[in-house]
N, C-alpha and C. Protein backbone atom coordinates (compact mmCIF):
# COMPACT_ATOMS: atom_id res chain seq x y z
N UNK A 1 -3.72 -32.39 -54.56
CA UNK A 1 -3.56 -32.14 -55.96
C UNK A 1 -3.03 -30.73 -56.15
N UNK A 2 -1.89 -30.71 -56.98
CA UNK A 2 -1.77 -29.22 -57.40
C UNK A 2 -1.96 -28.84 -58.41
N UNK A 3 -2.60 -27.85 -58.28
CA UNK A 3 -3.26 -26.72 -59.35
C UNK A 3 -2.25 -25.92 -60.57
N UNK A 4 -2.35 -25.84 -61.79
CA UNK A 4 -1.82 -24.91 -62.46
C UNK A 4 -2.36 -23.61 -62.51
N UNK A 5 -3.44 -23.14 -62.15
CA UNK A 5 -4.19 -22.10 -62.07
C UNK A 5 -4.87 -21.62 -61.38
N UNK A 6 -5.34 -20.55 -60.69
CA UNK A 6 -6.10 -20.36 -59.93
C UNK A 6 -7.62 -20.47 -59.75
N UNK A 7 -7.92 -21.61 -59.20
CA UNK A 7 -9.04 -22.59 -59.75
C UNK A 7 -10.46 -21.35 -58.95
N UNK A 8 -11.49 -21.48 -59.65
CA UNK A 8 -12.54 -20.63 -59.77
C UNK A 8 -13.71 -21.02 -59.35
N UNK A 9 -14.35 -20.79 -58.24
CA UNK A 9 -15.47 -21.22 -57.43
C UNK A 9 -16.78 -20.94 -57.94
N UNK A 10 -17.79 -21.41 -58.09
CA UNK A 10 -19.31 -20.57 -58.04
C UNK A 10 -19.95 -21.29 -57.46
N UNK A 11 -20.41 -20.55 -56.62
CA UNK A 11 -22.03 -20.64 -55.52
C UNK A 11 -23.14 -20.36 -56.26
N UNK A 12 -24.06 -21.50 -56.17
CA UNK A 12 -25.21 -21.19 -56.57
C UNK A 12 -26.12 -20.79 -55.36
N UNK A 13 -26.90 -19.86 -54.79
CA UNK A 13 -27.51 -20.03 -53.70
C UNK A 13 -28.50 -19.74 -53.88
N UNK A 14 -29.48 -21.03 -53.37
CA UNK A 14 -30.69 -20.99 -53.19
C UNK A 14 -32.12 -20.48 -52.21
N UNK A 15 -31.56 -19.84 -51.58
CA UNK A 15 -32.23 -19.17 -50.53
C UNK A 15 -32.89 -18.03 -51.06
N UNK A 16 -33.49 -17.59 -50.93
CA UNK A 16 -34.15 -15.75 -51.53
C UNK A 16 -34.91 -14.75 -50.26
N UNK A 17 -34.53 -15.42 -49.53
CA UNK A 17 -34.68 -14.27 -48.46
C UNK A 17 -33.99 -13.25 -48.65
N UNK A 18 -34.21 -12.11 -48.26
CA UNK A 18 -32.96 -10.96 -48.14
C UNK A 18 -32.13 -11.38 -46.86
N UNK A 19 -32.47 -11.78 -45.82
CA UNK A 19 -31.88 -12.15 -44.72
C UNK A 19 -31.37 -13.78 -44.70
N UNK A 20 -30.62 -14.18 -46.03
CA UNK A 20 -31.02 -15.26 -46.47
C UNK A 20 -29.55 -15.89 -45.49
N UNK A 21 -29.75 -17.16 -44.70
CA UNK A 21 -28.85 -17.56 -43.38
C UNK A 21 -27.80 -18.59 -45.10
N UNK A 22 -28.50 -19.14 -46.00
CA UNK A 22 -27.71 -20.35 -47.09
C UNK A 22 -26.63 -19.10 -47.33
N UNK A 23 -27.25 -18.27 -47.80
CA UNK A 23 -26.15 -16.92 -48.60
C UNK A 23 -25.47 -16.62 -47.55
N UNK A 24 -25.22 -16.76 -46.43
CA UNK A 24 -24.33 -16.44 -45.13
C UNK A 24 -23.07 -17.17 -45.70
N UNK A 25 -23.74 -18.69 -44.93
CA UNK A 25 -23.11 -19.76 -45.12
C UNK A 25 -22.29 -20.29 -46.24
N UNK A 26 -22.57 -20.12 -47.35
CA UNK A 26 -22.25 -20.36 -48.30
C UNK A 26 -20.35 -19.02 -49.09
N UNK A 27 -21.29 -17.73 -48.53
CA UNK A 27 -19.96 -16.81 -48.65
C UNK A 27 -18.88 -17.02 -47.26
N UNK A 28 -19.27 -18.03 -46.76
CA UNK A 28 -17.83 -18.40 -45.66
C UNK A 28 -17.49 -19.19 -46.11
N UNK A 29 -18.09 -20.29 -46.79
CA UNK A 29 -17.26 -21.28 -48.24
C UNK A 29 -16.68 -20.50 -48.95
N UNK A 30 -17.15 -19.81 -49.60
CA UNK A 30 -16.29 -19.04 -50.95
C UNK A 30 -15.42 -18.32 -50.31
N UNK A 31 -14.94 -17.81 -48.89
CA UNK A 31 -14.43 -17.08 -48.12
C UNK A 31 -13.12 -18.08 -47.97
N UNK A 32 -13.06 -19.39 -47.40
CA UNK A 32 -12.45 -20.62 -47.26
C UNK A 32 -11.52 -20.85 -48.95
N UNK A 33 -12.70 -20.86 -49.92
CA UNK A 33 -11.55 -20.77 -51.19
C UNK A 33 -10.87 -19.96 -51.30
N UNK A 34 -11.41 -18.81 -50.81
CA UNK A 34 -10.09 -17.47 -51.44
C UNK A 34 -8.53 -17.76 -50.75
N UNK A 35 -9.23 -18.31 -49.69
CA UNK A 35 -7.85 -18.47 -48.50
C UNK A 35 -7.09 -19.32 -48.91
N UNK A 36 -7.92 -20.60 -50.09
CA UNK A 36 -6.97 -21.47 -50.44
C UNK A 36 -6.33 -20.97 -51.35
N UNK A 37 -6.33 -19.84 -52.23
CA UNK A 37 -6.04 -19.41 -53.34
C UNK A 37 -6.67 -19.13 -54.60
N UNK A 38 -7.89 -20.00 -54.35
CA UNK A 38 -9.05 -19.82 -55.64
C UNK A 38 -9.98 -18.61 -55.79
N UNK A 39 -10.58 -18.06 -56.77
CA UNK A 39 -11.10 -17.12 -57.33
C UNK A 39 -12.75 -17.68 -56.74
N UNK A 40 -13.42 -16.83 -55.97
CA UNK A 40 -15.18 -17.57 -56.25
C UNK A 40 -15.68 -16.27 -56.49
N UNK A 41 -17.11 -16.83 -56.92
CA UNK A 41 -18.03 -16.05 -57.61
C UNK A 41 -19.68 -16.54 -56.30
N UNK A 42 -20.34 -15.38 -56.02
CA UNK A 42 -21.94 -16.06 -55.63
C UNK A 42 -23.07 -15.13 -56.88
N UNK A 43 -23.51 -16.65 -56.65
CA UNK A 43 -24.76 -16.43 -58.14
C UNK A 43 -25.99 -16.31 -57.08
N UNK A 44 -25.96 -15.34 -57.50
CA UNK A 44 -27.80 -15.45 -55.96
C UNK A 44 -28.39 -15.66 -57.13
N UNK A 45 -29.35 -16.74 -56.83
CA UNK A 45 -30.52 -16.82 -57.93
C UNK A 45 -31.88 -16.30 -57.79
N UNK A 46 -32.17 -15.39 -56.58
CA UNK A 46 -33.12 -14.74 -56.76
C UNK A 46 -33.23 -13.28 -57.95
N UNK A 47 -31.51 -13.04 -57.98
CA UNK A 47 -31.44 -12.17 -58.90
C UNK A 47 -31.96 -12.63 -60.68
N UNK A 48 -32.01 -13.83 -60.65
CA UNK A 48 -32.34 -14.28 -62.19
C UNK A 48 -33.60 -14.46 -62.14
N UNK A 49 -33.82 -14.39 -63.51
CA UNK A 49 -35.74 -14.56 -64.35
C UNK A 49 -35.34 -16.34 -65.02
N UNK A 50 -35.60 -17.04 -64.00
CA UNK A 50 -35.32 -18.31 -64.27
C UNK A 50 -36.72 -19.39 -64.34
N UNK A 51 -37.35 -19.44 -65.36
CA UNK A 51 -38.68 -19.79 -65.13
C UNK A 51 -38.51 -21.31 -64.80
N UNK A 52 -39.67 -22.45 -64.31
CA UNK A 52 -39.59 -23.66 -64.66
C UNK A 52 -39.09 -23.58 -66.04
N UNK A 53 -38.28 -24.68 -66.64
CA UNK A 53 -37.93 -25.54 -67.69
C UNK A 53 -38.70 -25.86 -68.68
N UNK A 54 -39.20 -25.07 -69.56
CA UNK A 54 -40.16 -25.47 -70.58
C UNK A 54 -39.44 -26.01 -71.61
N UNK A 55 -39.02 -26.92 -72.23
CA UNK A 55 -38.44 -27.88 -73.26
C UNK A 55 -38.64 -27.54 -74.40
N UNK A 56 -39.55 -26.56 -74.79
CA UNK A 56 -40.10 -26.50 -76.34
C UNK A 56 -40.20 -24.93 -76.25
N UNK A 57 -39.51 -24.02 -75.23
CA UNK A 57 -39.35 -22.48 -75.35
C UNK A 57 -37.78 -22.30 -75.64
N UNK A 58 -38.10 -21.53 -75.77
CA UNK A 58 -36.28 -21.00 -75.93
C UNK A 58 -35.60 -20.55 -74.75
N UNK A 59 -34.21 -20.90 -74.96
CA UNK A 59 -33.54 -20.89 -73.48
C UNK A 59 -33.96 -19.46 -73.72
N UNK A 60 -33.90 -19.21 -72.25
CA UNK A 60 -34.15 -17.56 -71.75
C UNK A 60 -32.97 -17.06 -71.73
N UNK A 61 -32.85 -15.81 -71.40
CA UNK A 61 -31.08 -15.32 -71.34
C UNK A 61 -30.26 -15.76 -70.20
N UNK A 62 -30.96 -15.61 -68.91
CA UNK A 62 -30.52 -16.16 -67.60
C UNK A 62 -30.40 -17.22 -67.37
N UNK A 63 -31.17 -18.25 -68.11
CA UNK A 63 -30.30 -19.53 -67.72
C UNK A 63 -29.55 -19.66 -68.77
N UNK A 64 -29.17 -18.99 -70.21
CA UNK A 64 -27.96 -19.11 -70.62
C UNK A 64 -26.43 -18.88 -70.12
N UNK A 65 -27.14 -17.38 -69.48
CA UNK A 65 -25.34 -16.45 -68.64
C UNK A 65 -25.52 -17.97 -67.61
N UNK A 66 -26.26 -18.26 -66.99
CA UNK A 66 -26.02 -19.31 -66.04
C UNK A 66 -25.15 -20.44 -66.45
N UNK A 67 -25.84 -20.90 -67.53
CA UNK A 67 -24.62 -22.15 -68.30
C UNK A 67 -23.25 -21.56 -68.15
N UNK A 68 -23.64 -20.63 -69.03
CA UNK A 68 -21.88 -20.42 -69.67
C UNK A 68 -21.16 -19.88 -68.11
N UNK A 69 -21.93 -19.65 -67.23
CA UNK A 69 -20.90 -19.21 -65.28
C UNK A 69 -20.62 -20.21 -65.10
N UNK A 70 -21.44 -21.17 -65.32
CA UNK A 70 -21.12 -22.69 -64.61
C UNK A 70 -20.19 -23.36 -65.76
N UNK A 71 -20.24 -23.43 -66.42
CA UNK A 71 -19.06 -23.97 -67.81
C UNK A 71 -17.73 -23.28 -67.35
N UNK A 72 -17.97 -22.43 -66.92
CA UNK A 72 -16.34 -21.64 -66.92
C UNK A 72 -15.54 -22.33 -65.42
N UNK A 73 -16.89 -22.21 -64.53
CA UNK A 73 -15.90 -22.78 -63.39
C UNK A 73 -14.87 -23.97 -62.97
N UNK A 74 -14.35 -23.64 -62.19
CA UNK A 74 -13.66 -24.95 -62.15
C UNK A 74 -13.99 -25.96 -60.58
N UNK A 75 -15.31 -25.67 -60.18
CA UNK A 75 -16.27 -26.21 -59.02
C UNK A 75 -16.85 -25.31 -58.66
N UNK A 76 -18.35 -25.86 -58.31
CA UNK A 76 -19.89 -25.25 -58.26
C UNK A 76 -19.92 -26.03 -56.45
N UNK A 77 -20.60 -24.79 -55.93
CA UNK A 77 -21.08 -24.60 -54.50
C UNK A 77 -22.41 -24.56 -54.50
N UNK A 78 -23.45 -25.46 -54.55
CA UNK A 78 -24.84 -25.15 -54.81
C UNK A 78 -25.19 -25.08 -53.16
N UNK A 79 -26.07 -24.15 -53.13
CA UNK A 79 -26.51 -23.67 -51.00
C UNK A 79 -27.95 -23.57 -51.22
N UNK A 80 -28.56 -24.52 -50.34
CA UNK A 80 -29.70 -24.41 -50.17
C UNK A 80 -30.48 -24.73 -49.09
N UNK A 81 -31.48 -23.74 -48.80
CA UNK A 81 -31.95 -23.62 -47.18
C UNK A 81 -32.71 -25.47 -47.15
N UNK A 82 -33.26 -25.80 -46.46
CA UNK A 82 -34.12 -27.34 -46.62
C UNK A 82 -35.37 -26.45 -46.34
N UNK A 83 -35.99 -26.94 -47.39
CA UNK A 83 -37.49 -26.29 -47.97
C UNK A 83 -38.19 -28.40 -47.48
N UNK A 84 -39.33 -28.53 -46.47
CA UNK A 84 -40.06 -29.43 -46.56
C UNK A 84 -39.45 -31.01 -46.55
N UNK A 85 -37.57 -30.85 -46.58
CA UNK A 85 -36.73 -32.21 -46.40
C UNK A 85 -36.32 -31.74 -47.87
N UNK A 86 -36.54 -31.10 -48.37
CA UNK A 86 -35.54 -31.08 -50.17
C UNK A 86 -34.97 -29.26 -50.19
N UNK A 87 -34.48 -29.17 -51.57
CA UNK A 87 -33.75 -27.77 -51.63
C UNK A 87 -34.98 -26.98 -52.57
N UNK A 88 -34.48 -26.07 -52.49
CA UNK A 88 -35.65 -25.40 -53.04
C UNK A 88 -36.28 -25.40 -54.26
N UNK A 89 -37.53 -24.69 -54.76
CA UNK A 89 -37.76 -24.50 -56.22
C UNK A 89 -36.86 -23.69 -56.77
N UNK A 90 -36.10 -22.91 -56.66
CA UNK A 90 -35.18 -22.00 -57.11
C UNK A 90 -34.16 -22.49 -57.57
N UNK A 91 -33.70 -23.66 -56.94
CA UNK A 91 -32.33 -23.98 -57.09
C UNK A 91 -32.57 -25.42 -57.83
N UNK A 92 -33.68 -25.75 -57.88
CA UNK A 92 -34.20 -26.93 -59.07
C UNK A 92 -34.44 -26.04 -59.98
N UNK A 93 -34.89 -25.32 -60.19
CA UNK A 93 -35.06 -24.62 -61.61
C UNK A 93 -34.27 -24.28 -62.32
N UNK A 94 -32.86 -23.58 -61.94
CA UNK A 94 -32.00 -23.60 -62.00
C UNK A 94 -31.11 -24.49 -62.56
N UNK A 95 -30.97 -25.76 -61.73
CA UNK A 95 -30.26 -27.24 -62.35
C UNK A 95 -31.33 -28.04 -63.55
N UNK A 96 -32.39 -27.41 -63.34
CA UNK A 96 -33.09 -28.41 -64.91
C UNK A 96 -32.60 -27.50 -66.01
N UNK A 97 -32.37 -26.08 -65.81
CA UNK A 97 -32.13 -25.32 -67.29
C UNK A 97 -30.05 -25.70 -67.54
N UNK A 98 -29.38 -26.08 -66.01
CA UNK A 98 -28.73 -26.52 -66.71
C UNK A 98 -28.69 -28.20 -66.60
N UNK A 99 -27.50 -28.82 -67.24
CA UNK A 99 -27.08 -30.48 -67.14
C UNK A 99 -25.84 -30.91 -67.56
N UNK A 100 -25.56 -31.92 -68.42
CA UNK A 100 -24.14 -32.74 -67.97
C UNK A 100 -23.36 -31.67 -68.81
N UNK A 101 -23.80 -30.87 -70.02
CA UNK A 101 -22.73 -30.46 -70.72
C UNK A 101 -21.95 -29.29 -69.45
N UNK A 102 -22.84 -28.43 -68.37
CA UNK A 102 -22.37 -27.87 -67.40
C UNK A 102 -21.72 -28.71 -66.37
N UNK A 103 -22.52 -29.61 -65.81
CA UNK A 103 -21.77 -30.62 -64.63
C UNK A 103 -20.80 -31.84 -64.74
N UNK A 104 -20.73 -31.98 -66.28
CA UNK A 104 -19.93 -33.15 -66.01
C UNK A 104 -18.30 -33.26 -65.97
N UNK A 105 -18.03 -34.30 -64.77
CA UNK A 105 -17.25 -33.94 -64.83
C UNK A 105 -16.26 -32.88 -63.86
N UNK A 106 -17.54 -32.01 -63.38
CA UNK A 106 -17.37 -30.78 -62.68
C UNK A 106 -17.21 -31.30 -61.10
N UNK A 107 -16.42 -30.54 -60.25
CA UNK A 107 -16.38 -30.70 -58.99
C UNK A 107 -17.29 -30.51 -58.06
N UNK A 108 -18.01 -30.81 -56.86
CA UNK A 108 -19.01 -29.99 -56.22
C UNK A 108 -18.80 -30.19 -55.40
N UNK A 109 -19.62 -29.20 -54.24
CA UNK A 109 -19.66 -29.27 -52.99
C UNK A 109 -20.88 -28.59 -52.76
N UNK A 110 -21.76 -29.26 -51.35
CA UNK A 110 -22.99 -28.93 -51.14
C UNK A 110 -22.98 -28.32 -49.85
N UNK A 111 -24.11 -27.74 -49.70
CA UNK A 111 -24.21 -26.82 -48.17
C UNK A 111 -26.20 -26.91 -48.13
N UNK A 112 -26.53 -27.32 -46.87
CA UNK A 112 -27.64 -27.49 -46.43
C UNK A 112 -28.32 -26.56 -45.08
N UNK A 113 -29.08 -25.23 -45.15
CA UNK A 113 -28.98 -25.14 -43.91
C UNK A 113 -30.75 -25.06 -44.06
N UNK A 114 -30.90 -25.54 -42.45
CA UNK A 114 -32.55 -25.81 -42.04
C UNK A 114 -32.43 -25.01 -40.77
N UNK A 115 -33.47 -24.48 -40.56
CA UNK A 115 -34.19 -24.10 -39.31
C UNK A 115 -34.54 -24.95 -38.08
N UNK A 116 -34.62 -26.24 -38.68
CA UNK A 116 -35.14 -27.06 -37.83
C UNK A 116 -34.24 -28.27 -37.12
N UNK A 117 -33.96 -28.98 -36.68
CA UNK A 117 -32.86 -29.68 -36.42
C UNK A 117 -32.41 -31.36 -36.39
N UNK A 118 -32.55 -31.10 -38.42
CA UNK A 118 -33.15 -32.30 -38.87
C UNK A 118 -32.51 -32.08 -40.32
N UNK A 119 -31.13 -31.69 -40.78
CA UNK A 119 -30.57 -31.05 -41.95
C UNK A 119 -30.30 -32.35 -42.80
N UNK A 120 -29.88 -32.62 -44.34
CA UNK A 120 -29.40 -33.38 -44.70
C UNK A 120 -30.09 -34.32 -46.01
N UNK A 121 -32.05 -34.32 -45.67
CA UNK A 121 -32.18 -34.86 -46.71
C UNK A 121 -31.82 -34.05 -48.28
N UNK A 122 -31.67 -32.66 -48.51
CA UNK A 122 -31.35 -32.02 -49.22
C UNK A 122 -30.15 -32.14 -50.14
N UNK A 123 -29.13 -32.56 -49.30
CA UNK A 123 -28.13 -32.91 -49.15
C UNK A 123 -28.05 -34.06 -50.43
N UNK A 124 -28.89 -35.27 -49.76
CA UNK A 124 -28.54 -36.61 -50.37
C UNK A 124 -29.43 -36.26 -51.62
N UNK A 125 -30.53 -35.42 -51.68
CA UNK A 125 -30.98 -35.15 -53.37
C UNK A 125 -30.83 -34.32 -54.00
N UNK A 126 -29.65 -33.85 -53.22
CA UNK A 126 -28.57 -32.81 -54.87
C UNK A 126 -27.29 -33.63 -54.79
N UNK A 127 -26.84 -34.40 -54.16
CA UNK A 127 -25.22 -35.38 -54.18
C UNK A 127 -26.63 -36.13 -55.43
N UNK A 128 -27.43 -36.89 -55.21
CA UNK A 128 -27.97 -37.80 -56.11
C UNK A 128 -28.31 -36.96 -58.15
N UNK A 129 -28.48 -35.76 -58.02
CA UNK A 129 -28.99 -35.11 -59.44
C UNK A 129 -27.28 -34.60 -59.32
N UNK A 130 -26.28 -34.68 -58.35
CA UNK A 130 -24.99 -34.37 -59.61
C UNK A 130 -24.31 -35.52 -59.88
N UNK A 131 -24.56 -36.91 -59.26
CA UNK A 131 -24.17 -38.16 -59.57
C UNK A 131 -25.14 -38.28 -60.97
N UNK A 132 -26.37 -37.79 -61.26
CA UNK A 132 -27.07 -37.96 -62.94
C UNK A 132 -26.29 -37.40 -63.64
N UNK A 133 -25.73 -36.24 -62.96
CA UNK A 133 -25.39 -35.35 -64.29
C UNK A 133 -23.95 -35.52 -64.47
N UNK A 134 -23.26 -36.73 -63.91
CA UNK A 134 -21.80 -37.34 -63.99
C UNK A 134 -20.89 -36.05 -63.25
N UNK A 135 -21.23 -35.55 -62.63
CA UNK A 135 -20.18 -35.00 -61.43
C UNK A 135 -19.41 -35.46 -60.28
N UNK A 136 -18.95 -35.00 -59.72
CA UNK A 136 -17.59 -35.32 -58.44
C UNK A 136 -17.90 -34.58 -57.25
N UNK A 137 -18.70 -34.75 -56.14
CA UNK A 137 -19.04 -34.30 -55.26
C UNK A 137 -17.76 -34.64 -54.04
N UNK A 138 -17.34 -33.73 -53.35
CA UNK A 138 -16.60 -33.95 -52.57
C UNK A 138 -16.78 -34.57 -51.49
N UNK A 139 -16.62 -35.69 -50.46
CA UNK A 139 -16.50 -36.26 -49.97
C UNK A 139 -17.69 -35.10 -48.41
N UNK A 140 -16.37 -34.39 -48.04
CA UNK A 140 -17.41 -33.38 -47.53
C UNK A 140 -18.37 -32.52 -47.65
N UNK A 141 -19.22 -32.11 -46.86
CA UNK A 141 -20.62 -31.53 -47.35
C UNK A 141 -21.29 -31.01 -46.10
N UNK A 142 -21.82 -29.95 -46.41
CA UNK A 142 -22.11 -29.18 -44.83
C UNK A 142 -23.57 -28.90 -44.74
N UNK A 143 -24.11 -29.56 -43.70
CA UNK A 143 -25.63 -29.46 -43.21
C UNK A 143 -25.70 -28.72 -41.74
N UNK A 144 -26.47 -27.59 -41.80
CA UNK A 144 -26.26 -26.70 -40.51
C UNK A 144 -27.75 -27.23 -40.26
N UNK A 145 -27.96 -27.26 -38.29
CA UNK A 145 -28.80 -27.58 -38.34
C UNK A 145 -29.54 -26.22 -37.13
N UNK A 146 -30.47 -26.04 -37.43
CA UNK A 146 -30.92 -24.89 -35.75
C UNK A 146 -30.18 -23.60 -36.31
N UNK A 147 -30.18 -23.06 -37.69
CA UNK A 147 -29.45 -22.26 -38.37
C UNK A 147 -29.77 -20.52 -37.85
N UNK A 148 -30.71 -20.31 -37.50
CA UNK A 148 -30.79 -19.24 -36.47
C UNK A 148 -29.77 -18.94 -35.45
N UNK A 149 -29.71 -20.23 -34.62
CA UNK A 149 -28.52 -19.92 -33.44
C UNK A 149 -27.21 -19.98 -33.89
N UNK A 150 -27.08 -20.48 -35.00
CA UNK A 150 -25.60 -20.43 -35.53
C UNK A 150 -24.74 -19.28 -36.61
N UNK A 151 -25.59 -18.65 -37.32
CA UNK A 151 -25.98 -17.97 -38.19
C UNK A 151 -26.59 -16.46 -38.15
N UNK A 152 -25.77 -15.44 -38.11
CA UNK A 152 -26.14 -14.32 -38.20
C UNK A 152 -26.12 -13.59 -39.61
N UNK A 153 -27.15 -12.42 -39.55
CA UNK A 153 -27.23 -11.52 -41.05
C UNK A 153 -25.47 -11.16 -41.63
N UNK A 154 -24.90 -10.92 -40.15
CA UNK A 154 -23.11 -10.62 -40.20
C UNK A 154 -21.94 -11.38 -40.15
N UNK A 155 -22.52 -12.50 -40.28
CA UNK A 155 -21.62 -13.98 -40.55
C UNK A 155 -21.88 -15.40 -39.43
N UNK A 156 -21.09 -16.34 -39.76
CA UNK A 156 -21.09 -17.41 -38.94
C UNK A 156 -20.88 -17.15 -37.52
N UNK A 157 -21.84 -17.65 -36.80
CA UNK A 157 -21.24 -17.31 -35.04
C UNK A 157 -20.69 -18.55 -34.61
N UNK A 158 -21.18 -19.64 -34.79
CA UNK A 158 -20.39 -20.97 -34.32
C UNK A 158 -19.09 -21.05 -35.20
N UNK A 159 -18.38 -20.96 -34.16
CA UNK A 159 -16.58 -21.29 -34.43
C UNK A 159 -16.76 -22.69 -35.61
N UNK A 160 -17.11 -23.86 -34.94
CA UNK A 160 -16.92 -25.05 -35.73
C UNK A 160 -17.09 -25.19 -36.74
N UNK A 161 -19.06 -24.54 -37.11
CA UNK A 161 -19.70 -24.67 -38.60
C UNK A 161 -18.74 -23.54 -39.22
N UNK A 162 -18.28 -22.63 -38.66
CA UNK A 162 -17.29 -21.35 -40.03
C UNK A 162 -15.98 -22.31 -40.36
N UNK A 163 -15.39 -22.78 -39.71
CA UNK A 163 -14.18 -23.78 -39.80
C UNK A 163 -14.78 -24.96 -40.80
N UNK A 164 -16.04 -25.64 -40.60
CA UNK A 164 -16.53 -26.72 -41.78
C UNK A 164 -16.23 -26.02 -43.32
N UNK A 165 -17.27 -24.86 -43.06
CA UNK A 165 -17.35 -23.61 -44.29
C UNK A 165 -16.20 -23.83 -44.96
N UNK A 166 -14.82 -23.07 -44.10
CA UNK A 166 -13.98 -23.12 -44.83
C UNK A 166 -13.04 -24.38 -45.30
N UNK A 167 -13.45 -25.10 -44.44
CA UNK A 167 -12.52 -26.68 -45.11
C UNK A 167 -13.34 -27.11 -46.24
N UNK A 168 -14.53 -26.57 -46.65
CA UNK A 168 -15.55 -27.05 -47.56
C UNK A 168 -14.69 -26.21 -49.09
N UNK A 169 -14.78 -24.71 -49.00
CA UNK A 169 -14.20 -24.14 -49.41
C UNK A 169 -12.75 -24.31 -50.05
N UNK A 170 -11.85 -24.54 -49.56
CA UNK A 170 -10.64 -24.90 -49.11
C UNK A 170 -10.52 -26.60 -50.27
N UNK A 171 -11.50 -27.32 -49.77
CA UNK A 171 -11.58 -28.94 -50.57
C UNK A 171 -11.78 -28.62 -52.23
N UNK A 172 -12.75 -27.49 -52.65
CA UNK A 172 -13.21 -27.25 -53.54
C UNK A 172 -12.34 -26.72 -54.26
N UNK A 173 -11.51 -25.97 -53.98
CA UNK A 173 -10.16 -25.23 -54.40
C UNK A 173 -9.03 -26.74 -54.93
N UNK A 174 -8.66 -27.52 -53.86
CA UNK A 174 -7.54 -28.07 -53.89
C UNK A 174 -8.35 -29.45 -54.93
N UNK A 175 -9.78 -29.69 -55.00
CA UNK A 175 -9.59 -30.98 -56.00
C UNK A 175 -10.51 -30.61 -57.18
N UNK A 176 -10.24 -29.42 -57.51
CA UNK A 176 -11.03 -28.76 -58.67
C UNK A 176 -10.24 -29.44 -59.67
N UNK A 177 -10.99 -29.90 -60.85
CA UNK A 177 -10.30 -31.00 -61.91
C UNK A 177 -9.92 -32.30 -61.62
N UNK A 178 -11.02 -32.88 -60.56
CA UNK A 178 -10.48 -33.89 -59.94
C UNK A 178 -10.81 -35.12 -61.19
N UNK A 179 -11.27 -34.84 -61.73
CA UNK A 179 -12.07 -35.64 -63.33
C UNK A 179 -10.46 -35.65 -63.72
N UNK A 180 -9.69 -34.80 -64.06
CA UNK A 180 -8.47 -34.88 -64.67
C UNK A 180 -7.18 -35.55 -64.03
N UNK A 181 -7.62 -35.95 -62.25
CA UNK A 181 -6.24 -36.45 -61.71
C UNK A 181 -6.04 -37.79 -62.53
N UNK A 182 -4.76 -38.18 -62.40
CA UNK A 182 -3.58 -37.62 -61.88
C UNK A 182 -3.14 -36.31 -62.81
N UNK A 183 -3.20 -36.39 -63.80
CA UNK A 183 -2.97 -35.54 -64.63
C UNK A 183 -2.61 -34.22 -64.25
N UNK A 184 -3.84 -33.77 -63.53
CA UNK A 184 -3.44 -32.15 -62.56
C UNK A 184 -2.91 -32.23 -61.95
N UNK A 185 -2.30 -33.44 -61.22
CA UNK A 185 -1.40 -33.81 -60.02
C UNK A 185 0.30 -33.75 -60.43
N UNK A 186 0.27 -33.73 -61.86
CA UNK A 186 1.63 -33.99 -62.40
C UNK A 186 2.31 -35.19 -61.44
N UNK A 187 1.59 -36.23 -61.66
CA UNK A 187 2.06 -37.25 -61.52
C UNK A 187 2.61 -38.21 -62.13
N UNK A 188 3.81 -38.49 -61.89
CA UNK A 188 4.21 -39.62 -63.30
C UNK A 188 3.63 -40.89 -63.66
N UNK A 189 3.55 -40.98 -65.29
CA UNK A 189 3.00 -41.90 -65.86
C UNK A 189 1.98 -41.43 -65.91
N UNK A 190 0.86 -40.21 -65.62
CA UNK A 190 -0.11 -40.36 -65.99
C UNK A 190 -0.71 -39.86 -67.40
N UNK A 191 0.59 -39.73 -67.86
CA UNK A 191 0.01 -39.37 -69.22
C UNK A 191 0.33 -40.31 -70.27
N UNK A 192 0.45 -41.59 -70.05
CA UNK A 192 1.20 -42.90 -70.30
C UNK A 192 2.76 -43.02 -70.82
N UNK A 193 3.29 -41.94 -70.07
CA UNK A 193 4.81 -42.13 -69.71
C UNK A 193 5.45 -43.65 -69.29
């Protein structure tokens, strides 16, 4: 698909370690878009005052700037370490303050990394809450597994998983507005030519 613009990444990352291996991983994705040409952004969410989702409080300010980061993009990178076989409280808290008026529609791509060497259910229950929220998850999706040996404070050490990174990266760039093909494709007839 080709782009009219220089399509705009955001990482959500869910990790909050300071030594956090998702926030590694995840800026060699956004590293992979730049290369494709796209603009990214990383949202560490330990930096936000993002409480559980209270329904009957008022949005807080941080998960407002959060909406309106994620409204602007043109595909969301959500990274999250595997907390117990799921992603974290951080990064659920996060996706309940936002929903479809942010995701739908929207492109994604996921990144999973575990300690243990057993990555993936995480995976299938954030592809499943952006299929609720009518999103476009990309086909590819990256689960690191034994993330210690692969994964340094100073970047990716396995050749292969930095090469996934960036084809992850790279996918997110090239089918950003994929809700709109053919259309972004300038393909004929698709505008009932």
């Amino acid at each position: 698909m080709s782009q009219t613009t220089d399509p705009h990444v955001v990482a959500l990352c869910g990790g909050l370690r300071d030594a956090s291996r998702t926030r590694v991983a995840i800026e060699q994705a956004l590293d992979g878009a730049r290369a494709a040409g796209g603009t990214a952004e990383l949202v560490d969410l330990r930096d936000l005052d993002l409480p559980p989702l209270d329904p009957d409080a008022p949005t807080p300010p941080a998960a407002a700037a959060l909406a309106d980061t994620v409204t602007d993009a043109d595909a969301v990178l959500p990274g999250t370490p595997n907390y117990h076989g799921s992603y974290t409280g951080a990064l659920k808290d996060a996706l309940d303050h936002l929903g479809r008026d942010e995701f739908d529609e929207q492109t994604v791509g996921l990144v999973e990394v575990a300690a243990g060497s057993h990555p993936g259910p995480a995976l299938a229950h954030l592809r499943a809450v952006c299929r609720t929220l009518d999103a476009w998850t990309v086909p590819l999706e990256v689960a690191v597994p034994d993330s210690h040996s692969l994964i340094r404070d100073d970047g990716v050490t396995d050749t292969d998983l930095a090469e996934r990174l960036d084809r992850l990266g790279e996918q997110l760039v090239r089918y950003a507005g994929v809700a709109r093909y053919p259309e972004v494709a300038g393909v004929p007839g698709a505008h009932g030519d």
